[in-house]
Protein backbone atom coordinates (compact mmCIF):
# COMPACT_ATOMS: atom_id res chain seq x y z
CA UNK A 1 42.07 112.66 69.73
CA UNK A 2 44.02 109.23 69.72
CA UNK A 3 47.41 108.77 70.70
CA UNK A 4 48.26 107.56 66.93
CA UNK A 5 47.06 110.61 66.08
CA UNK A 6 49.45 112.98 68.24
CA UNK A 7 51.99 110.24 67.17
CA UNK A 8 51.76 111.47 63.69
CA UNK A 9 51.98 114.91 64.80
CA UNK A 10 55.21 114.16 66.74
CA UNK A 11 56.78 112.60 63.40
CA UNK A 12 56.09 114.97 61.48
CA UNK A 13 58.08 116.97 63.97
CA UNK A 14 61.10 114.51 64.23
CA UNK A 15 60.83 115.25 60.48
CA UNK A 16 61.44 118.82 61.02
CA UNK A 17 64.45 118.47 63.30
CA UNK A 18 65.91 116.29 60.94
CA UNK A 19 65.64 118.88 58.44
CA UNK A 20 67.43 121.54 61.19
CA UNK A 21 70.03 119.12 61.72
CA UNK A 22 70.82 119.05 57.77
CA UNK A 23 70.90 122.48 57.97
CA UNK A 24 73.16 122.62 60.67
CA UNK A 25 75.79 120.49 58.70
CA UNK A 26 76.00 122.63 55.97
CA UNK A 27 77.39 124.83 58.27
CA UNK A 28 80.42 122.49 59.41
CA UNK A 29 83.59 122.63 57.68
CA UNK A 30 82.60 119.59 56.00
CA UNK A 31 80.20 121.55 54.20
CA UNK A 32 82.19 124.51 53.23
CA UNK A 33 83.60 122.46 50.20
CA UNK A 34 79.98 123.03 48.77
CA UNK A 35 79.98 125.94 46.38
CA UNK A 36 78.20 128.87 48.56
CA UNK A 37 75.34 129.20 46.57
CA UNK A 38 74.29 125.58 46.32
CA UNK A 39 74.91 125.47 50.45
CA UNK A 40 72.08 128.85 50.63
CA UNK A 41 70.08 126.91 48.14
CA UNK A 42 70.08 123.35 49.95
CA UNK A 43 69.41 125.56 53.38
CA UNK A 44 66.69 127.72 52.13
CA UNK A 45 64.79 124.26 50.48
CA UNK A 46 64.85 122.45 54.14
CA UNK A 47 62.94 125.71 55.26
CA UNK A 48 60.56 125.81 53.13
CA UNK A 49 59.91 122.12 53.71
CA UNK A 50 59.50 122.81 57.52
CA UNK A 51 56.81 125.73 56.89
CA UNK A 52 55.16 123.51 55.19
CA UNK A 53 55.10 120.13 56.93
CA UNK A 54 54.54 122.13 60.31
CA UNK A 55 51.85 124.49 58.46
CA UNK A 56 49.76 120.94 57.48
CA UNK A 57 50.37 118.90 60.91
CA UNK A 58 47.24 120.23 62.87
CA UNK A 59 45.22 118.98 59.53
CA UNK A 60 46.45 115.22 60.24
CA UNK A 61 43.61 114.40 62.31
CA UNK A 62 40.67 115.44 59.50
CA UNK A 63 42.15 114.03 55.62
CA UNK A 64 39.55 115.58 54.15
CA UNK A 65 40.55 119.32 54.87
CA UNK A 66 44.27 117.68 54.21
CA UNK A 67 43.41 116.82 51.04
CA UNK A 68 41.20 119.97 50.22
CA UNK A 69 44.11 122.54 51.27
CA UNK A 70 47.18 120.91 49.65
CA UNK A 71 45.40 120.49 46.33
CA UNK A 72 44.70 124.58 46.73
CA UNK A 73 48.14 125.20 47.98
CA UNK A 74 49.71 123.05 45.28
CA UNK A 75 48.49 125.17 42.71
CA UNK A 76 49.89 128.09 43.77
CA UNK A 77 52.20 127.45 46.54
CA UNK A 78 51.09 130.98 48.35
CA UNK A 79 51.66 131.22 51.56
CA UNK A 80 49.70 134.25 52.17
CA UNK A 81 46.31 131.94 50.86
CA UNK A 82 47.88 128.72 52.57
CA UNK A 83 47.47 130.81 56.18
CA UNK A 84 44.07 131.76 55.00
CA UNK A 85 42.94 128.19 54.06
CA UNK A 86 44.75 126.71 57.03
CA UNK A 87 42.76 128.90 59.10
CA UNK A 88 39.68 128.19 57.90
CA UNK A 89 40.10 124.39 57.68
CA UNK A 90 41.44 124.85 62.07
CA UNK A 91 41.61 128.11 63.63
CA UNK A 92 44.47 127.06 65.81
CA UNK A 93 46.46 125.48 63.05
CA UNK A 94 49.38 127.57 63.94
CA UNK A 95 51.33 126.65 67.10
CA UNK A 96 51.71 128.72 69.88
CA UNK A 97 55.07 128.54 71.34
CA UNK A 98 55.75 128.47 75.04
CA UNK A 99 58.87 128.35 77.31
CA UNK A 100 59.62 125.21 79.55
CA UNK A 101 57.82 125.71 82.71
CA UNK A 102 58.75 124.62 86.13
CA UNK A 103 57.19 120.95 87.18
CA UNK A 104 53.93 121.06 88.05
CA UNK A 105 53.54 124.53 86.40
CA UNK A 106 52.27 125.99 83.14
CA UNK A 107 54.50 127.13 80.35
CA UNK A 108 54.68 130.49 79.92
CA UNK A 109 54.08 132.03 76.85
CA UNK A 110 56.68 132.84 74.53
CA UNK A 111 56.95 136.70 73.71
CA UNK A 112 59.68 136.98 71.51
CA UNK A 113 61.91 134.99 69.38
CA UNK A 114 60.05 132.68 67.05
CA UNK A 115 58.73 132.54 63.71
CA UNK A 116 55.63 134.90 63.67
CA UNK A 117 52.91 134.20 60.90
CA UNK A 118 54.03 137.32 58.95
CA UNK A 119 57.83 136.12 58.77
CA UNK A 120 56.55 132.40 57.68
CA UNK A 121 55.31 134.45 54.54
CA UNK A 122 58.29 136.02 53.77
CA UNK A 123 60.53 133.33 54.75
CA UNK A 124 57.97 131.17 52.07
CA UNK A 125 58.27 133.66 49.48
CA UNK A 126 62.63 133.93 49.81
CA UNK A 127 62.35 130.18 49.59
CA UNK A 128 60.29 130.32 46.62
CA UNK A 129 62.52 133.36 44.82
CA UNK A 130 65.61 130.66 44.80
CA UNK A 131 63.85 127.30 44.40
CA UNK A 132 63.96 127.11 40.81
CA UNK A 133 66.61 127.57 38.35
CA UNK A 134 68.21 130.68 38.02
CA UNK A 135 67.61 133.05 35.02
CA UNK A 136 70.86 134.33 33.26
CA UNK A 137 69.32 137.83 31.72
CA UNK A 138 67.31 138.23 34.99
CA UNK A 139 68.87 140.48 38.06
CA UNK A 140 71.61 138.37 40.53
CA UNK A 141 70.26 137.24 43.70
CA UNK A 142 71.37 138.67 46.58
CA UNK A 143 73.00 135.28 48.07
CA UNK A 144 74.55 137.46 50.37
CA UNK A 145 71.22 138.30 51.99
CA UNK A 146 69.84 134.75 52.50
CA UNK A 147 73.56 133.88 54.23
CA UNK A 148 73.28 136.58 56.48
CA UNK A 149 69.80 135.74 57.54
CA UNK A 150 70.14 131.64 57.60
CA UNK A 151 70.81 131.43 61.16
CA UNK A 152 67.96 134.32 62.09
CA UNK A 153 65.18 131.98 60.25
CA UNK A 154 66.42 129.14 61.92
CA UNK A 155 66.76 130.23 65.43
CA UNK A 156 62.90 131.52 64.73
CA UNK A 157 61.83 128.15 63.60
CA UNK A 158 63.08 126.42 67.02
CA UNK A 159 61.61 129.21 69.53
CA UNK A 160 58.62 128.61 67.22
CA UNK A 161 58.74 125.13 68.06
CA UNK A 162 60.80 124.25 70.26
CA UNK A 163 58.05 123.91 73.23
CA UNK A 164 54.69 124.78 71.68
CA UNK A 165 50.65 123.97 72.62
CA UNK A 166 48.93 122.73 69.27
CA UNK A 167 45.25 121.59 68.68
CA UNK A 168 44.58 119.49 65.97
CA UNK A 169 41.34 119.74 63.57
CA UNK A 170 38.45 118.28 64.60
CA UNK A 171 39.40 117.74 67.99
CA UNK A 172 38.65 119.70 71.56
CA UNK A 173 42.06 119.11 73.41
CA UNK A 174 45.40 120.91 73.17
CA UNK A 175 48.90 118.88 73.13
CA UNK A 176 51.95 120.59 74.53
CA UNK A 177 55.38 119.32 72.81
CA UNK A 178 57.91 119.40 73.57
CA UNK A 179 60.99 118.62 70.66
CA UNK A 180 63.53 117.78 73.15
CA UNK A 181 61.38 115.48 75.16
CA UNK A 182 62.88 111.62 77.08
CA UNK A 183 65.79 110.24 75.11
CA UNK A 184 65.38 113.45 72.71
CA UNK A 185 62.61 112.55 71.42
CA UNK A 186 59.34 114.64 70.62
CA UNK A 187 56.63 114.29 72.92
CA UNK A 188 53.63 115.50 73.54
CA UNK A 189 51.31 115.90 76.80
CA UNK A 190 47.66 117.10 77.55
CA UNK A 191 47.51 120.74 78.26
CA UNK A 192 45.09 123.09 79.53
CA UNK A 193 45.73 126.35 77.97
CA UNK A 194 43.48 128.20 80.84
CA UNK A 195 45.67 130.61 83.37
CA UNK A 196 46.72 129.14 86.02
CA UNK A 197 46.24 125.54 85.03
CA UNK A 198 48.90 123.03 85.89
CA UNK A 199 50.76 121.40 83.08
């Protein structure tokens, strides 16, 4: 693994905290003069963006299985076959979140809190239900669901992320990254995933 490579990684994740602050400032009063349902649309679009640009990070490192999985995905944008794909393209596409150790100490991991494979597929499929135009003889969405949940998803998305070991394809070494790292940055470090192991 090269550091350009885990620098890609990390920008992909700056991407996704950009995306969380958007989110965040629909929220301010600022964004209240935005008609409800175009504020749970805008919200529920920036989270289906993150699944999916942190679902395709670990592949950044091997274009080939990039390539090969988003053409899949794109023709069916399911993310119960995206996991599957993912999986089989890098077994530890999905990243394992951990809390901020002490210095000189592992992070623990995290046991509670984040985004868990099964809720990435229903958060993907919620996004999916209200990315497209709305049908006038169809049922009414339940807007008042997806505003009630907004802040759940996100809060699962950052102790998803927040601090998480990922390994990307092809390669033997796992990256701990932190999103909050010098200056606020994202960083990343080497990290032995074996108990006990310093980080």
């Amino acid at each position: 693994m090269t550091t350009l490579d885990m620098g890609r990684y990390c920008n992909v994740m700056e991407d996704v905290k950009g995306r969380i602050i958007a989110i965040d400032l629909i929220g301010t009063p600022a964004g209240q003069a935005v008609p409800v349902v175009v504020r749970i649309e805008s919200i529920y679009l920036q989270y289906r963006k993150i699944l999916e640009l942190f679902a395709f990070a670990s592949l950044l490192t091997a274009p080939e299985k990039y390539a090969q999985v988003y053409e899949a995905f794109s023709k069916q944008r399911d993310a119960v076959q995206l996991l599957q794909v993912l999986e089989q393209a890098n077994p530890d596409f999905y990243p394992k979140p951990k809390l901020a150790g002490a210095a000189g100490k592992a992070p623990a991991d995290r046991t509670g809190g984040f985004l868990t494979p099964g809720d990435f597929i229903e958060l993907h499929r919620r996004c999916s239900e209200i990315a497209y135009a709305r049908d006038p003889l169809a049922g009414l969405t339940d807007f008042d669901w997806y505003m009630s949940h907004a802040q759940e998803w996100r809060d699962k998305i950052i102790g998803l992320l927040d601090v998480h070991a990922t390994r990307l394809a092809g390669t033997q070494d796992w990256q701990l990254v932190s999103m909050q790292g010098g200056g606020g940055k994202v960083v990343s470090v080497p990290f032995d995933p074996a108990p006990g192991a310093k980080s």
